[in-house]
N, C-alpha and C. Protein backbone atom coordinates (compact mmCIF):
# COMPACT_ATOMS: atom_id res chain seq x y z
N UNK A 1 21.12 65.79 -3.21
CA UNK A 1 22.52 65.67 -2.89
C UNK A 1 23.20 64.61 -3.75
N UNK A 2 22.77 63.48 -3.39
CA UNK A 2 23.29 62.25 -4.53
C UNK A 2 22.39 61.50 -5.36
N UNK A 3 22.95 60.67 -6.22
CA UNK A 3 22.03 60.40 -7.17
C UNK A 3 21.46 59.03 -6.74
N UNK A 4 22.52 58.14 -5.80
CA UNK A 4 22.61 57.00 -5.50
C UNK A 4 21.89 56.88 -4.05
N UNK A 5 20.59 56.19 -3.92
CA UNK A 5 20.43 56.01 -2.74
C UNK A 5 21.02 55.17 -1.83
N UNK A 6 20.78 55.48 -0.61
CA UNK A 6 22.04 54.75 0.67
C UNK A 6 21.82 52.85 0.84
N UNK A 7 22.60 52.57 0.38
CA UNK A 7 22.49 51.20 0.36
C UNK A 7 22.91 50.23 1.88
N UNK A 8 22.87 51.31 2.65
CA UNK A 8 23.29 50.81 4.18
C UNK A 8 22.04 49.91 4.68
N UNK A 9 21.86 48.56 4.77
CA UNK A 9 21.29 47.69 5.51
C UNK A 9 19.47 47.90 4.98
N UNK A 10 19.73 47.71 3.31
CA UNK A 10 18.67 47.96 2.49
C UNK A 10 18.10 46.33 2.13
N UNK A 11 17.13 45.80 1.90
CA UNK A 11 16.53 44.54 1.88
C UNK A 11 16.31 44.38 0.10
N UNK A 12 16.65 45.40 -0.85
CA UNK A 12 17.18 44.60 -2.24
C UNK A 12 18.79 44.28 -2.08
N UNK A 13 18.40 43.40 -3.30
CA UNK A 13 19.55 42.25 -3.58
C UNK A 13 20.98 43.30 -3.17
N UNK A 14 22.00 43.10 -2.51
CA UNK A 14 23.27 43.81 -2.41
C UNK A 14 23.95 43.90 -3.55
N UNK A 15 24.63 44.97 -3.73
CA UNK A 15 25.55 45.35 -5.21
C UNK A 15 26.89 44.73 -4.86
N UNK A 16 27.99 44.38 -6.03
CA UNK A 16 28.96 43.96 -5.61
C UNK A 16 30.09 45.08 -4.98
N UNK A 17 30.16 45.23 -3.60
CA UNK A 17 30.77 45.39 -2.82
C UNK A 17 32.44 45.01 -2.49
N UNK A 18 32.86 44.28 -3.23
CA UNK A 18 34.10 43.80 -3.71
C UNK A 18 35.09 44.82 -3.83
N UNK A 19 34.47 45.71 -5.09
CA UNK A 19 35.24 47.21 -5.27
C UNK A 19 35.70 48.33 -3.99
N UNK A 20 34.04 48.19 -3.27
CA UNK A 20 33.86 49.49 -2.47
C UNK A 20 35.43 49.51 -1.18
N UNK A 21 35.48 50.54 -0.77
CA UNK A 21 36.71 50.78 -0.04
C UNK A 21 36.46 50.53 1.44
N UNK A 22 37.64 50.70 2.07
CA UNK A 22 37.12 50.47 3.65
C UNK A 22 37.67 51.67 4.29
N UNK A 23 36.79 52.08 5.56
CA UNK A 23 36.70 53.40 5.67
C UNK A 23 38.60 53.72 5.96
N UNK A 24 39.46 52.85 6.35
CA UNK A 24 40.87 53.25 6.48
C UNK A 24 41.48 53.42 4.87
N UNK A 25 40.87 52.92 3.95
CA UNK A 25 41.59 53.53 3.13
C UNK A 25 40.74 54.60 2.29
N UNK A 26 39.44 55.30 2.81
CA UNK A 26 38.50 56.30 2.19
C UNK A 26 39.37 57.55 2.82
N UNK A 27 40.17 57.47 4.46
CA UNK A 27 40.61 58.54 5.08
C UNK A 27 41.85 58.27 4.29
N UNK A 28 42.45 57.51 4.05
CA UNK A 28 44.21 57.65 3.72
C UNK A 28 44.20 58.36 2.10
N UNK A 29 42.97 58.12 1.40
CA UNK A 29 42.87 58.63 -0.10
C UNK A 29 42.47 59.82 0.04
N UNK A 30 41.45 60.81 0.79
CA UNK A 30 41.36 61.62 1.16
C UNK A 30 42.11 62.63 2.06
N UNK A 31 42.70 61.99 2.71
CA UNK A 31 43.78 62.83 4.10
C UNK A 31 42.78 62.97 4.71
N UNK A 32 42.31 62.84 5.21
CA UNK A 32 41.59 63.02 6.60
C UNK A 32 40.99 61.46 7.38
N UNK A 33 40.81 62.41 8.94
CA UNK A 33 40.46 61.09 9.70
C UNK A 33 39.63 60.40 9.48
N UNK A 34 39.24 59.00 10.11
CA UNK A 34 38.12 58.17 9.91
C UNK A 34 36.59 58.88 10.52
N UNK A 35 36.75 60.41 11.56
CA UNK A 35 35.98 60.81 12.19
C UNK A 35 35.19 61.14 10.84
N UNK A 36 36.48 61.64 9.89
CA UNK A 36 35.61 62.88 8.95
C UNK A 36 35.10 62.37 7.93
N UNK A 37 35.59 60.74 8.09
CA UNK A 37 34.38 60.08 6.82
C UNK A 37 33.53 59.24 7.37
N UNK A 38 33.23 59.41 8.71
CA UNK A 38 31.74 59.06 9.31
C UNK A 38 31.07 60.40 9.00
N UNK A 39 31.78 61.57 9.31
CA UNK A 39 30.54 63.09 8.85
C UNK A 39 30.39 63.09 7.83
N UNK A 40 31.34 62.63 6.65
CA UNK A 40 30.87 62.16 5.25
C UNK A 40 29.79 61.25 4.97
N UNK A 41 29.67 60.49 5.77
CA UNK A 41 28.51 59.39 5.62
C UNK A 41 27.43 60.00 6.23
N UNK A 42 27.24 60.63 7.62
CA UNK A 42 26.22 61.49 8.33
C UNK A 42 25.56 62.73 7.24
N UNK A 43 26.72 63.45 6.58
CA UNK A 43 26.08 64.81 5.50
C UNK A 43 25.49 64.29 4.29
N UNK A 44 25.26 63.06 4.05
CA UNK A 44 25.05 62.07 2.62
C UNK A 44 25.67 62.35 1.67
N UNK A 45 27.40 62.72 2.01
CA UNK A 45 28.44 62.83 0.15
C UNK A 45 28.77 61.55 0.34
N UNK A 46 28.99 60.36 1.65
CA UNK A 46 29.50 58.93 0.83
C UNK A 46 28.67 57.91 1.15
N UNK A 47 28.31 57.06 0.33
CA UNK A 47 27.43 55.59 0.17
C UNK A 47 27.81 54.91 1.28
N UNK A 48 27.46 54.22 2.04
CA UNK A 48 28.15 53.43 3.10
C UNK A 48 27.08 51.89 3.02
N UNK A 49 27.64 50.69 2.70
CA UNK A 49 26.72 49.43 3.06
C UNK A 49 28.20 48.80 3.87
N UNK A 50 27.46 47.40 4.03
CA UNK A 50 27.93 46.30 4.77
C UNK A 50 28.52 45.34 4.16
N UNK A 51 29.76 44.98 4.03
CA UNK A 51 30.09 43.61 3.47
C UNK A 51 30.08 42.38 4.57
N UNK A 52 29.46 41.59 4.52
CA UNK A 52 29.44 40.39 5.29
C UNK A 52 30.91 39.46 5.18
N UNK A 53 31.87 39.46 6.49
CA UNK A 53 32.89 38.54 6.51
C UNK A 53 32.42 37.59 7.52
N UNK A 54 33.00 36.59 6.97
CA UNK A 54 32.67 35.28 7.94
C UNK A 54 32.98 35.15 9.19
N UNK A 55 31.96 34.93 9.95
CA UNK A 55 32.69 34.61 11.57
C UNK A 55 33.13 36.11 11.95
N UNK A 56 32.83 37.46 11.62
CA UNK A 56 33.10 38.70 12.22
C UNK A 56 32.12 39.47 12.01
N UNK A 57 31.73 40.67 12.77
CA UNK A 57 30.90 41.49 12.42
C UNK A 57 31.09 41.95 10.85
N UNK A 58 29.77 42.65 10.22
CA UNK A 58 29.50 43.29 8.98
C UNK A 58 30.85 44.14 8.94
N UNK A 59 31.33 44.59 7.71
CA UNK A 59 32.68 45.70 7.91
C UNK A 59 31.81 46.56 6.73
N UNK A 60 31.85 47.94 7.24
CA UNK A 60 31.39 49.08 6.43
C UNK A 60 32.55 49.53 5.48
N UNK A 61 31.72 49.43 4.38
CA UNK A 61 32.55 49.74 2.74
C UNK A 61 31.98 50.98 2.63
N UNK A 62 32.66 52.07 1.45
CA UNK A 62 32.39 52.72 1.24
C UNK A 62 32.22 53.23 -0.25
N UNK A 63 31.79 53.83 -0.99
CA UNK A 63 31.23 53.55 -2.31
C UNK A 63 32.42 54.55 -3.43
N UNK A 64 33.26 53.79 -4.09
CA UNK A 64 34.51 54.37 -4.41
C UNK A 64 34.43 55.44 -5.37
N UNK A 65 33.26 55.85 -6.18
CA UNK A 65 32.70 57.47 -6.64
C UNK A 65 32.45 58.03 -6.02
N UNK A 66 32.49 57.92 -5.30
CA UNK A 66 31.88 59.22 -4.08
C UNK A 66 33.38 59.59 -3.06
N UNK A 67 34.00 58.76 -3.11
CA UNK A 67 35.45 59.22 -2.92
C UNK A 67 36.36 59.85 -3.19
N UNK A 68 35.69 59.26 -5.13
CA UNK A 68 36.99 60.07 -5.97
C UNK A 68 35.89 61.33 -6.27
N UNK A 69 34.57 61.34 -6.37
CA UNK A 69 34.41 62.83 -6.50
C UNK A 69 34.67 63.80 -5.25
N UNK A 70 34.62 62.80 -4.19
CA UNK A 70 35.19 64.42 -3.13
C UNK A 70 36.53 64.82 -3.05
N UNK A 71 37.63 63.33 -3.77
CA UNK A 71 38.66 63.78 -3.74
C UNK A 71 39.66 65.15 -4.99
N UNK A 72 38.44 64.84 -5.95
CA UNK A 72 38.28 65.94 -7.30
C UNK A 72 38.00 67.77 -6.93
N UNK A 73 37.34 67.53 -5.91
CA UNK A 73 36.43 68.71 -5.40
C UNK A 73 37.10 68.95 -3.73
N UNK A 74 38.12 68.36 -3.53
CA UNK A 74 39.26 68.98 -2.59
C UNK A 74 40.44 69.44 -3.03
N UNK A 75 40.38 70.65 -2.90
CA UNK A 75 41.32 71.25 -3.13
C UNK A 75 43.08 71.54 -2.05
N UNK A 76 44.20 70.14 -2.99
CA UNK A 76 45.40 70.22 -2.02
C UNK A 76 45.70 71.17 -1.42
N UNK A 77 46.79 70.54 -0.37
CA UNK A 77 46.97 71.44 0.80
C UNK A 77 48.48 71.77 -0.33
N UNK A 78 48.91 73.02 -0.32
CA UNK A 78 49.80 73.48 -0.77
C UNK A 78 51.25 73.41 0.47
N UNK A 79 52.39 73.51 0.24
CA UNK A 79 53.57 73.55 1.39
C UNK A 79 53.56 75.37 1.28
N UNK A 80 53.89 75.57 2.63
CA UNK A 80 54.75 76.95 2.53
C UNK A 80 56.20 76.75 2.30
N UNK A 81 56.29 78.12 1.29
CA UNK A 81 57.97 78.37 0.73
C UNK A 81 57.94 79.80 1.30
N UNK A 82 59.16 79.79 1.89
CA UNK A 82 59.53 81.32 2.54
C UNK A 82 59.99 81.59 0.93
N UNK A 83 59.74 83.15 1.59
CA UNK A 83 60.45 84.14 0.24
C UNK A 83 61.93 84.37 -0.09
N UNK A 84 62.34 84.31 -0.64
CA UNK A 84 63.73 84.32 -1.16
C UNK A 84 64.40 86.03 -0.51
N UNK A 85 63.20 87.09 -0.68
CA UNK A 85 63.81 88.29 -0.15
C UNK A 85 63.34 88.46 0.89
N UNK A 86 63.63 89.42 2.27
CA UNK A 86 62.75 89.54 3.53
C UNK A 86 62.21 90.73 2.83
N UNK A 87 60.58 90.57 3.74
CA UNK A 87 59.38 91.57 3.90
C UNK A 87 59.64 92.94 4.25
N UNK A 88 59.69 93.87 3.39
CA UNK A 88 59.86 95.01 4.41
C UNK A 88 59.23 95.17 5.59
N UNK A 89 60.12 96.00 6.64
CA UNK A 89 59.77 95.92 8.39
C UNK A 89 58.95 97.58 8.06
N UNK A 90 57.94 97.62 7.57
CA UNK A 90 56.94 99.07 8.07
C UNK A 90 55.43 98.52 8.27
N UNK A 91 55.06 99.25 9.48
CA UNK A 91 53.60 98.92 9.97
C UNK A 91 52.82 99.04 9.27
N UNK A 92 51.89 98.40 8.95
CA UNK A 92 50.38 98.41 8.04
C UNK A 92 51.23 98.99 6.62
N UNK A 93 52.11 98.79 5.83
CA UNK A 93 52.02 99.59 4.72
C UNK A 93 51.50 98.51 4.18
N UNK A 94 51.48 98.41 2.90
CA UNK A 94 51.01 97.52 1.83
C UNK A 94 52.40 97.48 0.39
N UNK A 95 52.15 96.15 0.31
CA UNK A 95 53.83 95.70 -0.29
C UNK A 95 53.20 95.05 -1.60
N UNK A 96 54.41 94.81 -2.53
CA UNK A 96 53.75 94.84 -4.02
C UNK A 96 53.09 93.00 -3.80
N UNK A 97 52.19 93.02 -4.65
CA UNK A 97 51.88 91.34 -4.45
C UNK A 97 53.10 90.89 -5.25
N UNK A 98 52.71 89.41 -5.53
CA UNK A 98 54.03 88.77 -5.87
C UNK A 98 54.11 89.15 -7.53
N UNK A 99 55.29 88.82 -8.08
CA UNK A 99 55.59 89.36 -9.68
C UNK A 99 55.90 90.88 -9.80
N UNK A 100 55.19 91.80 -8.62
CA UNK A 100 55.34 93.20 -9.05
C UNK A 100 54.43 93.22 -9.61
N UNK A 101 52.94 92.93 -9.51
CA UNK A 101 51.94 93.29 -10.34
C UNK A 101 50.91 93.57 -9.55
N UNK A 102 50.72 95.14 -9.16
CA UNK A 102 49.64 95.82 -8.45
C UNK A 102 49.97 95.85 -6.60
N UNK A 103 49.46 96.30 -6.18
CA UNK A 103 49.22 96.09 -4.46
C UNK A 103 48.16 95.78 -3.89
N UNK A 104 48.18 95.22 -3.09
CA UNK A 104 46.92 94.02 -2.14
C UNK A 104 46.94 94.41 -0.71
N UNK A 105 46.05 94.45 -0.01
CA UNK A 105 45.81 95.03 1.17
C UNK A 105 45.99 93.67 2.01
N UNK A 106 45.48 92.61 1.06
CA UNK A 106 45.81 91.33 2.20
C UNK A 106 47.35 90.53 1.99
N UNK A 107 48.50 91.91 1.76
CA UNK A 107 49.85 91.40 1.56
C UNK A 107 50.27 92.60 2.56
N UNK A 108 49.62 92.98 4.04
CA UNK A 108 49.92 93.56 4.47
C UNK A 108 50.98 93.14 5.64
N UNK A 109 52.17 93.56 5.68
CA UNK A 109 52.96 93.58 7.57
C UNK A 109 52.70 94.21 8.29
N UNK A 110 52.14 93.35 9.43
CA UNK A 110 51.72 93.41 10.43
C UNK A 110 52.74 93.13 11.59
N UNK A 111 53.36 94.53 12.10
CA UNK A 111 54.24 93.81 12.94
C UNK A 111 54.05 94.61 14.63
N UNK A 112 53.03 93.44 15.04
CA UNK A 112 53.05 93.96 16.64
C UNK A 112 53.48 92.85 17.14
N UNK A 113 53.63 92.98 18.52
CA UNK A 113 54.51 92.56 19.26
C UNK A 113 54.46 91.65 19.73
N UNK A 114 54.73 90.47 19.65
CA UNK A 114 54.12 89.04 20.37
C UNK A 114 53.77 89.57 22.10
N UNK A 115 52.60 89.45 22.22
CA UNK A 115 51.85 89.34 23.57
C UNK A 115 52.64 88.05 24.12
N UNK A 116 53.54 88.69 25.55
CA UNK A 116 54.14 87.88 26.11
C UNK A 116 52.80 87.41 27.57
N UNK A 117 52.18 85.48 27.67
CA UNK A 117 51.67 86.14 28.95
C UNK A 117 52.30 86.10 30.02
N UNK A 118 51.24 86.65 31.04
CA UNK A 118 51.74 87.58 32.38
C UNK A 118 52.52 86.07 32.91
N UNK A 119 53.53 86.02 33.83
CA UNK A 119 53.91 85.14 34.69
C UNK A 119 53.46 85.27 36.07
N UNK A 120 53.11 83.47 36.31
CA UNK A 120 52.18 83.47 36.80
C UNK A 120 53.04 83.74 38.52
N UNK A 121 51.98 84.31 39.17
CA UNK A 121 52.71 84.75 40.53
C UNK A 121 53.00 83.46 41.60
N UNK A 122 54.14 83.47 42.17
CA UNK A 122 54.99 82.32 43.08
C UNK A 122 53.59 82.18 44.36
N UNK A 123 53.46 80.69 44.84
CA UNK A 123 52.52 80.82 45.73
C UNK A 123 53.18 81.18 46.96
N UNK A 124 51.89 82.02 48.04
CA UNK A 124 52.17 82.53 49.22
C UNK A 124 52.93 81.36 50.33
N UNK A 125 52.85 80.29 50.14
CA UNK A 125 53.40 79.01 51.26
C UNK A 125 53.95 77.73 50.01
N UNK A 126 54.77 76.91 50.31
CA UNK A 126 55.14 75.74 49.52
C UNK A 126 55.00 74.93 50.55
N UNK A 127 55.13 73.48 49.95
CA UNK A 127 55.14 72.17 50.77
C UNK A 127 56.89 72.61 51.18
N UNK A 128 57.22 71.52 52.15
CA UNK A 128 58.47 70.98 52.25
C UNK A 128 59.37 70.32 51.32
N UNK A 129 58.21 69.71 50.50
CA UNK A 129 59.08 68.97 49.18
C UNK A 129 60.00 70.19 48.43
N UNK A 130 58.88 71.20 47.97
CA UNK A 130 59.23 71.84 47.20
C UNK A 130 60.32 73.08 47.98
N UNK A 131 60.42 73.61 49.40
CA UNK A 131 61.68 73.89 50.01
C UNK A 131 62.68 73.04 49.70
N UNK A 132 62.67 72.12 50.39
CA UNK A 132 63.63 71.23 49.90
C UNK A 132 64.24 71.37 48.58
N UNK A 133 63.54 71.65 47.55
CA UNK A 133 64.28 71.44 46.20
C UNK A 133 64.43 73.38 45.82
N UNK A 134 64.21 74.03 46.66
CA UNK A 134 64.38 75.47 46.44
C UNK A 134 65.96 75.85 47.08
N UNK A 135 66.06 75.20 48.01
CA UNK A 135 67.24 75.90 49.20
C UNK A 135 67.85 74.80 48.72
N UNK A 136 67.97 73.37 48.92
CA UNK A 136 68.99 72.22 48.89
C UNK A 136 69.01 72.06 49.96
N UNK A 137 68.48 72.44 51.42
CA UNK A 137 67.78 72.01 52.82
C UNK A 137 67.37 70.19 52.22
N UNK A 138 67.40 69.56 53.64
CA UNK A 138 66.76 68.08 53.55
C UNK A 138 65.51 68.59 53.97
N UNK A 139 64.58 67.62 53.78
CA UNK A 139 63.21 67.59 54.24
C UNK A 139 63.20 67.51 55.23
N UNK A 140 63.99 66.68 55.91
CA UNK A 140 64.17 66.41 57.24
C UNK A 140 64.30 67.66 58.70
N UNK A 141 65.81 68.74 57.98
CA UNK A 141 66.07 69.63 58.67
C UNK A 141 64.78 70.50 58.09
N UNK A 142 64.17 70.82 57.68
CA UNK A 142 62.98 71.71 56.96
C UNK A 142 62.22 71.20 58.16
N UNK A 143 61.66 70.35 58.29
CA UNK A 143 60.35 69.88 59.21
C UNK A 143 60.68 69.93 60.47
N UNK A 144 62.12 69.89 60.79
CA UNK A 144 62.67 70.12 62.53
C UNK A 144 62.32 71.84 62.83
N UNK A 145 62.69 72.52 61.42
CA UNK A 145 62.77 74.07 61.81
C UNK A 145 61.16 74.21 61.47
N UNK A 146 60.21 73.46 61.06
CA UNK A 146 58.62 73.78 61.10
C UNK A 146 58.33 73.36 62.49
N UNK A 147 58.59 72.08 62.90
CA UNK A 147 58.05 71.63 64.10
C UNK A 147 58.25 72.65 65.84
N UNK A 148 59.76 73.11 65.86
CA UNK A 148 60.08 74.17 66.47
C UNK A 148 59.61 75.68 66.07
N UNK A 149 59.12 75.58 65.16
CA UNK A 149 58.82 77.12 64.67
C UNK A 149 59.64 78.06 64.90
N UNK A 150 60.83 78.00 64.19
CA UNK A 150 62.00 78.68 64.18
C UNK A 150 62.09 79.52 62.42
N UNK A 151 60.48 78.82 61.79
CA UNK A 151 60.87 79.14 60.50
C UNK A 151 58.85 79.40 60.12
N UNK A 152 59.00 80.63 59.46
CA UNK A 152 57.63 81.25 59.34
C UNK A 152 56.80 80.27 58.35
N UNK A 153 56.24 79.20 58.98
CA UNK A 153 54.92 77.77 58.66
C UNK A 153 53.79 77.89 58.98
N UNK A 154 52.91 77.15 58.01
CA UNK A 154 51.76 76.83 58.75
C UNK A 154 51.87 75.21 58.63
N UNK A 155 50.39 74.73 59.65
CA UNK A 155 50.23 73.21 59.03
C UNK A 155 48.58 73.16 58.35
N UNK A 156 48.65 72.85 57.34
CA UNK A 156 47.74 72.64 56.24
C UNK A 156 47.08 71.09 56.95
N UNK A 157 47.00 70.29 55.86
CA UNK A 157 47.54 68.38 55.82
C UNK A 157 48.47 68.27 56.27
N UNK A 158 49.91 69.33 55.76
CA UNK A 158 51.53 68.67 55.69
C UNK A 158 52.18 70.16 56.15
N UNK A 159 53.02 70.31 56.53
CA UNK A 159 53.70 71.74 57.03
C UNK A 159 53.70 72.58 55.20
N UNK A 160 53.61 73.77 55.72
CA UNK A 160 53.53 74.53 54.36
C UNK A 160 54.54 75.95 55.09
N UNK A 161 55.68 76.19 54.48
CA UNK A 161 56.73 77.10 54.41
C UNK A 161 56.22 78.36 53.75
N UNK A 162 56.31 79.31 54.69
CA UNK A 162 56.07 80.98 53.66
C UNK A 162 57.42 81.10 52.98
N UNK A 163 56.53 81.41 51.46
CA UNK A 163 57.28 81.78 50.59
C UNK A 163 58.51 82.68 50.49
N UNK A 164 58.36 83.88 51.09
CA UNK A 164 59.31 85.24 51.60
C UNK A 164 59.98 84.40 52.51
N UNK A 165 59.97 83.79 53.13
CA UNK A 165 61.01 83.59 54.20
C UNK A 165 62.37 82.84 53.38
N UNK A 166 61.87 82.01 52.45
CA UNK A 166 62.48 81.40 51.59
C UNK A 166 63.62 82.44 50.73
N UNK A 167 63.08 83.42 50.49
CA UNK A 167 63.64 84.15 49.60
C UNK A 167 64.24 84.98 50.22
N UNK A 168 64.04 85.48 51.38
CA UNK A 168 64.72 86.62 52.07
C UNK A 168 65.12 85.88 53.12
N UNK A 169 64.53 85.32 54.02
CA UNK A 169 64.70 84.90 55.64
C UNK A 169 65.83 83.87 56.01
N UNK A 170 66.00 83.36 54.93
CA UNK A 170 66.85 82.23 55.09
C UNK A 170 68.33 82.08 55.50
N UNK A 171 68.77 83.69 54.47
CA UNK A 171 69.93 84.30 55.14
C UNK A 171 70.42 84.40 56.49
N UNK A 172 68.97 84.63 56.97
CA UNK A 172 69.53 85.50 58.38
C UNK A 172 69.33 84.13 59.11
N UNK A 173 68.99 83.13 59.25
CA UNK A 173 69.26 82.39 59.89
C UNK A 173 70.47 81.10 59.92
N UNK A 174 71.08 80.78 61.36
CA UNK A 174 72.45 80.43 61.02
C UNK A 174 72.55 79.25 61.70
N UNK A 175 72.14 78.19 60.97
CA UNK A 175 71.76 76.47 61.29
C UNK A 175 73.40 75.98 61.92
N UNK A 176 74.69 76.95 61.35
CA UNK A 176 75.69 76.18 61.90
C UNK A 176 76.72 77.43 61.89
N UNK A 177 77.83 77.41 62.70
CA UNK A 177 78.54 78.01 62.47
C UNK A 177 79.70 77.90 62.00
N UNK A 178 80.23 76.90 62.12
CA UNK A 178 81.30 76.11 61.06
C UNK A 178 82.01 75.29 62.28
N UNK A 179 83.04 74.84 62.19
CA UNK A 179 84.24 73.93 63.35
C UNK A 179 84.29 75.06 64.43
N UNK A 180 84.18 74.14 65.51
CA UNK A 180 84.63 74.73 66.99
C UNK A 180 85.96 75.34 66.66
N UNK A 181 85.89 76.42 67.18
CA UNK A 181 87.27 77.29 67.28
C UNK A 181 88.19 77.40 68.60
């Protein structure tokens, strides 16, 4: 794999280490995280020893050829540029590659349908909190019409309101009738 054996916590004389990089700037020269230049050091593409600072733990350097050859042998991330013309809209045909020179099967439109998912179904009972914030009912009058059972509940921990009643039942019941007449 390399030519250079691993000089990590080796008992000949240490090389000057001065040069070598530190793993925050091996990820910032590379683009990638510090995870992915510990798996760099784990797969043996980078050198890793110890520089000794005073009064702190060892700080791991990293060996600055072995940086710039992986950074030689990564190939940039390119930007996407939309196309200046739109794609023709036909299923599976195959469209000229770019320039007008020949057709490519992997320049195909593909146009199905974004998979919407299912929505998820309303639960069979709610808390009171969540009546409360369905109707604009207080919690208060909510738990008088659970406690009387004037309103289709169970008690769980905390009173729990059927759902349908909420949505349909609520109508028909008539908490007030307006000013004495």
């Amino acid at each position: 794999m390399l030519s250079q054996p691993d000089v990590s916590r080796s008992s000949s004389p240490p090389p000057d280490l001065s040069a070598w990089l530190t793993k925050t700037e091996v990820a910032q020269l590379l683009g990638v995280t510090e995870r992915t230049v510990d798996r760099y050091v784990g797969d043996g593409q980078i050198n890793r020893a110890y520089r000794r600072v005073p009064g702190r733990r060892e700080m791991p350097v990293f060996h600055p050829g072995d940086v710039d050859r992986i950074r030689t042998a990564t190939v940039e991330m390119q930007p996407f540029v939309m196309p200046n013309e739109p794609a023709p809209m036909v299923r599976g045909a195959l469209v000229p590659a770019a320039g007008g020179m020949g057709w490519t099967a992997g320049r195909r439109l593909l146009l199905a349908p974004a998979a919407q998912p299912a929505p998820e179904p309303s639960p069979l009972f709610v808390s009171i909190e969540e009546a409360a914030r369905l109707t604009g009912l207080s919690k208060a009058l909510l738990h008088r019409l659970c406690m009387g059972r004037l309103i289709p509940s169970v008690r769980d921990v905390s009173w729990k309101i059927h759902r349908e009643w909420l949505d349909t039942g609520l109508r028909e019941i008539h908490l007030w009738d307006g000013p004495a007449k």
